[in-house]
C-alpha atoms as a PDB file:
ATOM      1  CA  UNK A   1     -19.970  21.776  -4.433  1.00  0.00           C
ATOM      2  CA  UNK A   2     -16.355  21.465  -4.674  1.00  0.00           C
ATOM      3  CA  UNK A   3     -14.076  23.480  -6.381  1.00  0.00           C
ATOM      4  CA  UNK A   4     -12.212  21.193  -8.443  1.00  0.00           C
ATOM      5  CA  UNK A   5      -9.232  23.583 -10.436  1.00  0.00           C
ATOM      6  CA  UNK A   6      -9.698  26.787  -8.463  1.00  0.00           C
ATOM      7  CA  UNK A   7      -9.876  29.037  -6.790  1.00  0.00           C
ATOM      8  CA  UNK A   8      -6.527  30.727  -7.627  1.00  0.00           C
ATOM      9  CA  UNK A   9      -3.308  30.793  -5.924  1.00  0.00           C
ATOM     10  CA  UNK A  10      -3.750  34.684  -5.098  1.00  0.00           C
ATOM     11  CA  UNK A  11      -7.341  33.511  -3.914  1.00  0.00           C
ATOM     12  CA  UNK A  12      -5.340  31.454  -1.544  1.00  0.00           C
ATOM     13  CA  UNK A  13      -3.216  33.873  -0.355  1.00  0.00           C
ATOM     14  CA  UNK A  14      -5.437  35.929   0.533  1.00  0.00           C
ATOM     15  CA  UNK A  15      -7.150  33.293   2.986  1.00  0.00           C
ATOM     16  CA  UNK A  16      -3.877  33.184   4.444  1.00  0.00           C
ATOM     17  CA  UNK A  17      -3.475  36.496   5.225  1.00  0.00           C
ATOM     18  CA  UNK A  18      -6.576  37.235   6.683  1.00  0.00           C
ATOM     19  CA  UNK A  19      -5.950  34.056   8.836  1.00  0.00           C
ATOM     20  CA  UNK A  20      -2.614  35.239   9.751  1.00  0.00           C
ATOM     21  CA  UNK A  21      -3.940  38.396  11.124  1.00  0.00           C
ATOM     22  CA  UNK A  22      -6.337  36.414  13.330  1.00  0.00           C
ATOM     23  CA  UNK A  23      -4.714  34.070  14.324  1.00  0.00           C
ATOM     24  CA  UNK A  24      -0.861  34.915  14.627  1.00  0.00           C
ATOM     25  CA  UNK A  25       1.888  31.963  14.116  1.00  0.00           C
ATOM     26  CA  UNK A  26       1.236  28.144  14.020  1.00  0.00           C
ATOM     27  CA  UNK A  27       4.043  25.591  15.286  1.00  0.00           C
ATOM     28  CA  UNK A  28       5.815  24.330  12.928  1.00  0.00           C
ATOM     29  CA  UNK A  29       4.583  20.510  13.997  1.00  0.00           C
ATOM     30  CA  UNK A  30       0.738  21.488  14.718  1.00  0.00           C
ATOM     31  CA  UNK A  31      -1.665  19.179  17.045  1.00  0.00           C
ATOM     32  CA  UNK A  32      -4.134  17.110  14.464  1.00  0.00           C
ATOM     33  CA  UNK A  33      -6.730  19.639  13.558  1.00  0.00           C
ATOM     34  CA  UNK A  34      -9.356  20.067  16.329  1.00  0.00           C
ATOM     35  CA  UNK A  35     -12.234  18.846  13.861  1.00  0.00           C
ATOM     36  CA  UNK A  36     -14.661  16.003  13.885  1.00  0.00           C
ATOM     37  CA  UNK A  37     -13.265  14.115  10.901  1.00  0.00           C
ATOM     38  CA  UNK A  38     -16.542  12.802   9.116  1.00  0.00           C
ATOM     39  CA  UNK A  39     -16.319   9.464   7.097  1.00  0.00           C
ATOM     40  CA  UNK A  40     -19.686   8.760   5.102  1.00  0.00           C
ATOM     41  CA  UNK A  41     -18.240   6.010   2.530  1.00  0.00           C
ATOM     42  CA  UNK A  42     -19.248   5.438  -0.539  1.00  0.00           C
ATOM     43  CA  UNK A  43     -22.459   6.768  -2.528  1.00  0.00           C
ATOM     44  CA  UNK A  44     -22.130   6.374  -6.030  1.00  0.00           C
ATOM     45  CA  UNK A  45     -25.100   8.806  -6.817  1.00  0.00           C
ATOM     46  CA  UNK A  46     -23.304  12.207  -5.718  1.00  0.00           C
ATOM     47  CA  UNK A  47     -19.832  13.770  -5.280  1.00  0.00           C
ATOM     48  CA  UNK A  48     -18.409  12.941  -1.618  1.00  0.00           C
ATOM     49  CA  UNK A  49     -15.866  14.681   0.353  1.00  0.00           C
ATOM     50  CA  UNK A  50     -15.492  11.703   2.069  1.00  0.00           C
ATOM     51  CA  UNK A  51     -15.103   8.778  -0.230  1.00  0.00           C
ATOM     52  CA  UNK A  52     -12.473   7.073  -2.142  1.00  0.00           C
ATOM     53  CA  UNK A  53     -12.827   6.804  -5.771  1.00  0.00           C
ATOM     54  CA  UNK A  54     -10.460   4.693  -8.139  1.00  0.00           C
ATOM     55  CA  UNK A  55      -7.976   7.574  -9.970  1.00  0.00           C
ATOM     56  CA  UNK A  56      -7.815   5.579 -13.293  1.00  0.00           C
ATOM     57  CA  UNK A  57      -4.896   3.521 -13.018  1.00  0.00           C
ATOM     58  CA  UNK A  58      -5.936  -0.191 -13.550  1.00  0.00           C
ATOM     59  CA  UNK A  59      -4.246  -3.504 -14.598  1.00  0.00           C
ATOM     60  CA  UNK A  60      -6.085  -4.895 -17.801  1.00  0.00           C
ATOM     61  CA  UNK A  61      -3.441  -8.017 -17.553  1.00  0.00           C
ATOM     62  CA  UNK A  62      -4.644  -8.798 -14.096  1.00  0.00           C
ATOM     63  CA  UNK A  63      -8.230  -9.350 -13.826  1.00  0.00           C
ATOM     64  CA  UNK A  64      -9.754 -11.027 -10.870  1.00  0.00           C
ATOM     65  CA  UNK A  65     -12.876 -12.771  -9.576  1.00  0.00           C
ATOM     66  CA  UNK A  66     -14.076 -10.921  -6.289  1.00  0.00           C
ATOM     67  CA  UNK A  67     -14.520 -13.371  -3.699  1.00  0.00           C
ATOM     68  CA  UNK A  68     -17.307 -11.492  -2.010  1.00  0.00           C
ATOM     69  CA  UNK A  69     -19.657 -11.594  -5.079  1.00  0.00           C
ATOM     70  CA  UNK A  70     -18.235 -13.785  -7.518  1.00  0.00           C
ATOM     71  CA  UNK A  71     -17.666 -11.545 -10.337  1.00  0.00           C
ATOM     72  CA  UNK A  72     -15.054 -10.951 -12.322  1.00  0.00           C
ATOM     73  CA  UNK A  73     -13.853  -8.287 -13.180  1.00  0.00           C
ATOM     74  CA  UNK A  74     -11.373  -7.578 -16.081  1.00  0.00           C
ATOM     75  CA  UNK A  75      -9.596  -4.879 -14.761  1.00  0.00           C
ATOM     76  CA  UNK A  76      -7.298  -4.353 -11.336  1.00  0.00           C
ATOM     77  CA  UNK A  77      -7.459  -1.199  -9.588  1.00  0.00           C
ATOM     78  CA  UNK A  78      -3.699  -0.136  -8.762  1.00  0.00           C
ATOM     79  CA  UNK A  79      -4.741   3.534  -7.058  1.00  0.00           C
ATOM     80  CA  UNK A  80      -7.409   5.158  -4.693  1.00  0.00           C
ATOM     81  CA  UNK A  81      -7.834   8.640  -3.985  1.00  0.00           C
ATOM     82  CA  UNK A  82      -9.832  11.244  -1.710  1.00  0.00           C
ATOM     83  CA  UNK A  83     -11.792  14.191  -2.780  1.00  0.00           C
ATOM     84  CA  UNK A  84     -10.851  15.972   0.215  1.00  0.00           C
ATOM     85  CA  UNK A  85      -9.678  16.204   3.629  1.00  0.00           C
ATOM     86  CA  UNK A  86     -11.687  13.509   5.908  1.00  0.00           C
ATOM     87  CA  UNK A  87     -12.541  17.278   7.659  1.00  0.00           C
ATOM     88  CA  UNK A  88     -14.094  18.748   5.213  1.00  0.00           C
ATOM     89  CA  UNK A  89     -18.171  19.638   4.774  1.00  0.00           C
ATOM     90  CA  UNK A  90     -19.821  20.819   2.138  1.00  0.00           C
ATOM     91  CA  UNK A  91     -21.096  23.770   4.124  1.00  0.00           C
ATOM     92  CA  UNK A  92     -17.470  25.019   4.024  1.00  0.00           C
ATOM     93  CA  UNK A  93     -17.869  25.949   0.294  1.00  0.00           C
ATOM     94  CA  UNK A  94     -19.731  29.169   1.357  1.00  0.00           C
ATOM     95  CA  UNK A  95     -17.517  30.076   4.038  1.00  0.00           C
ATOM     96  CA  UNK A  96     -14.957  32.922   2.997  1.00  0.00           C
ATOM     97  CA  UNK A  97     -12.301  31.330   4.928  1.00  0.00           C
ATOM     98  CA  UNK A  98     -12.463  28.171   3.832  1.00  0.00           C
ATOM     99  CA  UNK A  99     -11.318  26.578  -0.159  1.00  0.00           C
ATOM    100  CA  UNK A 100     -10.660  23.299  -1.667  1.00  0.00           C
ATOM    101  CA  UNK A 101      -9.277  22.942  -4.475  1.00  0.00           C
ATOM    102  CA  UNK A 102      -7.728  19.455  -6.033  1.00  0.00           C
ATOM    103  CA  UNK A 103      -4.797  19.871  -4.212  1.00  0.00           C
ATOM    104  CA  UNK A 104      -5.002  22.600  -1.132  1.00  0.00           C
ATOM    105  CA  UNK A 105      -7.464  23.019   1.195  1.00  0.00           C
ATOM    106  CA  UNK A 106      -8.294  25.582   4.289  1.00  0.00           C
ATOM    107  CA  UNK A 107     -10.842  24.904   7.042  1.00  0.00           C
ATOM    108  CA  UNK A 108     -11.877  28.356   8.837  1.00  0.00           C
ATOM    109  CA  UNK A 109      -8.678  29.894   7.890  1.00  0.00           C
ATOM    110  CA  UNK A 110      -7.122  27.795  10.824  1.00  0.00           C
ATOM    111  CA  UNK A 111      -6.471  24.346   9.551  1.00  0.00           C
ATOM    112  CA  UNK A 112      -4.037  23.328   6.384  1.00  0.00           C
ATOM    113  CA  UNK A 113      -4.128  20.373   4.235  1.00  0.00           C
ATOM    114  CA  UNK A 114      -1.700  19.183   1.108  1.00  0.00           C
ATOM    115  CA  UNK A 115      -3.130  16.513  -1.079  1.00  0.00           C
ATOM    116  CA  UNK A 116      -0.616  13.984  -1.670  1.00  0.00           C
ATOM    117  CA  UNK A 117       0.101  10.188  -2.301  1.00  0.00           C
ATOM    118  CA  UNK A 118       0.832   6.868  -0.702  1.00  0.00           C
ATOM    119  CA  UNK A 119       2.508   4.443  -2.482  1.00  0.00           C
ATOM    120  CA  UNK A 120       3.212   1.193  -1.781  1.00  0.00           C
ATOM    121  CA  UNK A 121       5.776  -1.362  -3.266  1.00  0.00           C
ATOM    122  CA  UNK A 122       3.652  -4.300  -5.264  1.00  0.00           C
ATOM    123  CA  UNK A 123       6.510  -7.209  -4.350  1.00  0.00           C
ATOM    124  CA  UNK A 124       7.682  -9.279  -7.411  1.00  0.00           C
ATOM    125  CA  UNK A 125       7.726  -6.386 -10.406  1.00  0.00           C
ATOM    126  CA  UNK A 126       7.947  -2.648 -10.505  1.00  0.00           C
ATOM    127  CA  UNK A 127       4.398  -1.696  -9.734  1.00  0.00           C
ATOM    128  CA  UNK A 128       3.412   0.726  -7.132  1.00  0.00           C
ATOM    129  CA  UNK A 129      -0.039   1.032  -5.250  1.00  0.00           C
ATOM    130  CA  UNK A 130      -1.394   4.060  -4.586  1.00  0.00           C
ATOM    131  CA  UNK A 131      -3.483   5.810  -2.310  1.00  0.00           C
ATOM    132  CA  UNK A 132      -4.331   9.560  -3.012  1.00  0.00           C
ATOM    133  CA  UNK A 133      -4.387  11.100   0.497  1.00  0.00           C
ATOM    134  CA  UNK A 134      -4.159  14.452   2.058  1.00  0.00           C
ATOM    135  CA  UNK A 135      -1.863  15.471   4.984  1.00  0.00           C
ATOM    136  CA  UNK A 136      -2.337  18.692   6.987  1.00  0.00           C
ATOM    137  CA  UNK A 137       0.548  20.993   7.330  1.00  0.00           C
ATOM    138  CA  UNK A 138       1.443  24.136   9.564  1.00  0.00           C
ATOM    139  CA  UNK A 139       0.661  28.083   7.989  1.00  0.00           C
ATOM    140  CA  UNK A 140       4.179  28.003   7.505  1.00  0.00           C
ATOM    141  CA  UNK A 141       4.631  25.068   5.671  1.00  0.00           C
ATOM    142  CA  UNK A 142       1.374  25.188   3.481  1.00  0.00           C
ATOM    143  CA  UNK A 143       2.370  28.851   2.518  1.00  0.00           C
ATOM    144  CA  UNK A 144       6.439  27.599   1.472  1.00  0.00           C
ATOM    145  CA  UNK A 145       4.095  25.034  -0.810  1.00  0.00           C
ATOM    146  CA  UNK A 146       2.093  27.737  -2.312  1.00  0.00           C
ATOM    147  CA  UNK A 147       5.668  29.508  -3.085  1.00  0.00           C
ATOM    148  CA  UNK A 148       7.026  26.340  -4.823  1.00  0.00           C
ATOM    149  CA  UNK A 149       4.130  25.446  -6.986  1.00  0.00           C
ATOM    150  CA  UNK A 150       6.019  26.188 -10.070  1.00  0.00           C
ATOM    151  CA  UNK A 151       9.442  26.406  -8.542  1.00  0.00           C
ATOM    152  CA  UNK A 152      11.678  24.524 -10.974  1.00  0.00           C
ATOM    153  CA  UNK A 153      14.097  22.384  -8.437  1.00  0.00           C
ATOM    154  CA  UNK A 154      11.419  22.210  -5.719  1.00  0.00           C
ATOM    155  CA  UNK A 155      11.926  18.535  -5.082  1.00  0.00           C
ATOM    156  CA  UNK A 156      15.259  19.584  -2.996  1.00  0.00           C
ATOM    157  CA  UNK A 157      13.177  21.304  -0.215  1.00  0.00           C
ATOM    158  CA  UNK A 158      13.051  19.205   2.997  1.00  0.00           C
ATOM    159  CA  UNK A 159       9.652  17.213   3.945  1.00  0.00           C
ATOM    160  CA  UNK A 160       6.982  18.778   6.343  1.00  0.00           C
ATOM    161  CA  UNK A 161       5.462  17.234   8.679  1.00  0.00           C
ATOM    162  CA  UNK A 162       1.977  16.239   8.899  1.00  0.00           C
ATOM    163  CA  UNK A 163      -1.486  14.269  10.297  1.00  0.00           C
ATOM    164  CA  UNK A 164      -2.701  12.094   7.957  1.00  0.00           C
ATOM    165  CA  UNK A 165      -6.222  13.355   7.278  1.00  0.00           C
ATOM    166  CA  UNK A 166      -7.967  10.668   5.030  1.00  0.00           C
ATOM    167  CA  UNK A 167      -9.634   7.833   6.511  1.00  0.00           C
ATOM    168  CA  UNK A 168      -8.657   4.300   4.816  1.00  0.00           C
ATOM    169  CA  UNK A 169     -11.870   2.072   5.729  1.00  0.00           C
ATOM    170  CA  UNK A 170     -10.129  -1.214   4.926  1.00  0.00           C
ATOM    171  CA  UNK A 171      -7.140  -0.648   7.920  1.00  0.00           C
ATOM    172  CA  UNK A 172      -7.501  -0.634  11.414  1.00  0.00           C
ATOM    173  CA  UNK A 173      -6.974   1.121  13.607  1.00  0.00           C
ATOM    174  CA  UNK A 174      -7.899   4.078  12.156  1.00  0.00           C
ATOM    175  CA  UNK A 175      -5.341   5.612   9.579  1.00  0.00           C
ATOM    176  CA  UNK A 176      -6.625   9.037  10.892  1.00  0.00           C
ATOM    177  CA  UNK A 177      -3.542  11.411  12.663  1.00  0.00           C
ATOM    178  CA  UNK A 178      -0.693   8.860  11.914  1.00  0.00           C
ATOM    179  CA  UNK A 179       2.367  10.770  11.702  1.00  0.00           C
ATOM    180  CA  UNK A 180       4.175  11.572   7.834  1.00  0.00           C
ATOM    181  CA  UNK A 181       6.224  13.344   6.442  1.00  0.00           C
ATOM    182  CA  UNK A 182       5.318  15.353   3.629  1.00  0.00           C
ATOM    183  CA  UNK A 183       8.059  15.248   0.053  1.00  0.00           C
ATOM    184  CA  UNK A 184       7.895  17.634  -2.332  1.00  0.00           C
ATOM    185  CA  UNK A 185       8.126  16.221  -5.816  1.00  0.00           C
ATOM    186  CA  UNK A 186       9.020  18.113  -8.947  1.00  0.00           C
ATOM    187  CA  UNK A 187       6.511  20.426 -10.959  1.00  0.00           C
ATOM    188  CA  UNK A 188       3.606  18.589 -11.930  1.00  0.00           C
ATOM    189  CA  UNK A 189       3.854  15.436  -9.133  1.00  0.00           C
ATOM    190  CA  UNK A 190       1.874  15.850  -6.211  1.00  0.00           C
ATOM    191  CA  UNK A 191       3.849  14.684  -2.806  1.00  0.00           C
ATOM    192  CA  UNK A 192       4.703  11.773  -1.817  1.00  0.00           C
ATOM    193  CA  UNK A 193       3.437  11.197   1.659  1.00  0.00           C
ATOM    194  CA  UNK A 194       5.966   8.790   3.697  1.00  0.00           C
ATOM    195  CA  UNK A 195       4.122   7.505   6.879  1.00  0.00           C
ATOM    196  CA  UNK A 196       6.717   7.112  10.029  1.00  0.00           C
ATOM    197  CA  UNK A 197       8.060   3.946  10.460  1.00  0.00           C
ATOM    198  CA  UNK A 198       5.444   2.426  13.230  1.00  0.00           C
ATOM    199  CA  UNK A 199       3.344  -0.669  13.828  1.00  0.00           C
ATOM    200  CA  UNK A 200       0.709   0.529  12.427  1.00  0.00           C
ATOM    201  CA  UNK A 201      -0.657  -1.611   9.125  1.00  0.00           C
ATOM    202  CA  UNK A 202      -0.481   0.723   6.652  1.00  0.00           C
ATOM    203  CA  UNK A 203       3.200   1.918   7.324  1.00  0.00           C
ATOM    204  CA  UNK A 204       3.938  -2.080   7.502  1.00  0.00           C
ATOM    205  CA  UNK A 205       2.747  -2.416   4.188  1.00  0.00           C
ATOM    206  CA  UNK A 206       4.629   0.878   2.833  1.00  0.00           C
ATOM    207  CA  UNK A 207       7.829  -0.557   4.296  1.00  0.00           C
ATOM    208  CA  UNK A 208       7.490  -3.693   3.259  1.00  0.00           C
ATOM    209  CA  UNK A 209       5.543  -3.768   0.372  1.00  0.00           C
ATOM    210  CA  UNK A 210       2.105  -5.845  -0.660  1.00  0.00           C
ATOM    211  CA  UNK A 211       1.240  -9.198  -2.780  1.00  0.00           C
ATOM    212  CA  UNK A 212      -0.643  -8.909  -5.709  1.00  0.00           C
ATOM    213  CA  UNK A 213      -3.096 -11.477  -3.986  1.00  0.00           C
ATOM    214  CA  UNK A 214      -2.993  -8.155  -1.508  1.00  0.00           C
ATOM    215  CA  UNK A 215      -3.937  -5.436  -4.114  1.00  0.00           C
ATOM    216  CA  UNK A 216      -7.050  -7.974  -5.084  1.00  0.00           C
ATOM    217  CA  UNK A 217      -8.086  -8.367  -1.230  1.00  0.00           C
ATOM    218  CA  UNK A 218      -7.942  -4.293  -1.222  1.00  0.00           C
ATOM    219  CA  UNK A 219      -9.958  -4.080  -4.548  1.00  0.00           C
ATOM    220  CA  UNK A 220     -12.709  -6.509  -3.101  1.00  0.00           C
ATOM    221  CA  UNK A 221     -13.088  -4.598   0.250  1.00  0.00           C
ATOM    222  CA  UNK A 222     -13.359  -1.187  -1.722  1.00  0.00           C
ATOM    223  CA  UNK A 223     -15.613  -2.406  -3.981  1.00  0.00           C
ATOM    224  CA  UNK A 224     -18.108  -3.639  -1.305  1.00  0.00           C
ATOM    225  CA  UNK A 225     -17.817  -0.802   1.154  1.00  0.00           C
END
């Protein structure tokens, strides 16, 4: 069971401190976390760690017949989003050094994740694409976020880096451990994850931007996973 609004900042604080004891100082750029990442997509029926779910923000002007299945469907799905870190297990929820929440997450009081988002330029209009992701960060860094949570002016702090920790079925290779860099956004935005500038797909398409004949191939391969 996830813990969707809680627990509590001090709750998290208090994982970090007991962590910090343990374990001492983490480098500021930290190795990808030294976890099997477990990708299980898609069941419908009950709440997965592992799956991406559409977060509500649809097109009703651009409706589209799915090419795998033929139907249409009246609405376009602009934005995708994670429940949690690809890392995560449900058999963390009983462990006292472990918490997710909608937007932190600790794994065994050792490993650090921020949820954030993707977003991609949709050429030919001012709509973005989204992809909810999360991004691990060092101790360091995930406690400075903790600080800022309701820091007005927050946005002026300089990005962290981090592994990308969700896995995006429809890109290959794997979108597992690419490199980002993690922007704060002001109060009430969640970060905006900017992938470094490689040949990997998924940065292409952040650098470059998509079709909207590409946001309907995505919505097809998401919808048939």
């Amino acid at each position: 069971m996830f813990w969707y609004g809680g627990p509590p900042i001090s709750a998290v604080g208090t994982l970090l401190g007991a962590a910090e004891m343990g374990l001492g100082a983490r480098k500021t750029e930290p190795e990808p976390p030294n976890v099997r990442c477990h990708v299980a997509w898609w069941d419908p029926s009950e709440l997965s760690a592992n799956r991406l779910s559409t977060l509500g923000r649809m097109s009703n002007e651009l409706g589209y017949t799915c090419g795998c299945c033929g139907e249409y469907h009246p609405e376009l799905p602009m934005s995708y989003g994670a429940d949690a870190p690809c890392y995560w297990l449900e058999e963390f929820a009983a462990d006292a050094a472990s918490m997710l929440n909608s937007d932190l997450c600790v794994i065994k009081g050792e490993h650090y994740f921020v949820r954030g988002v993707i977003e991609i330029p949709v050429l030919g209009g001012d709509d973005v694409h989204s992809w909810g992701v999360w991004a691990s960060l060092s101790e360091p860094n995930f406690k400075k976020t903790i600080e800022l949570v309701d820091a007005e002016g927050r946005e002026a702090e300089p990005s962290y880096f981090g592994w990308l920790s969700t896995e995006l079925p429809i890109y290959e290779p794997t979108t597992v451990s690419l490199k980002t860099h993690v922007h704060t956004r002001p109060v009430g935005q969640r970060p905006w994850i900017e992938l470094e500038p490689t040949a990997h797909p998924l940065a292409i398409e952040q650098r470059e931007g998509i079709s909207l004949d590409r946001v309907r191939e995505i919505a097809q391969r998401m919808l048939h996973l």
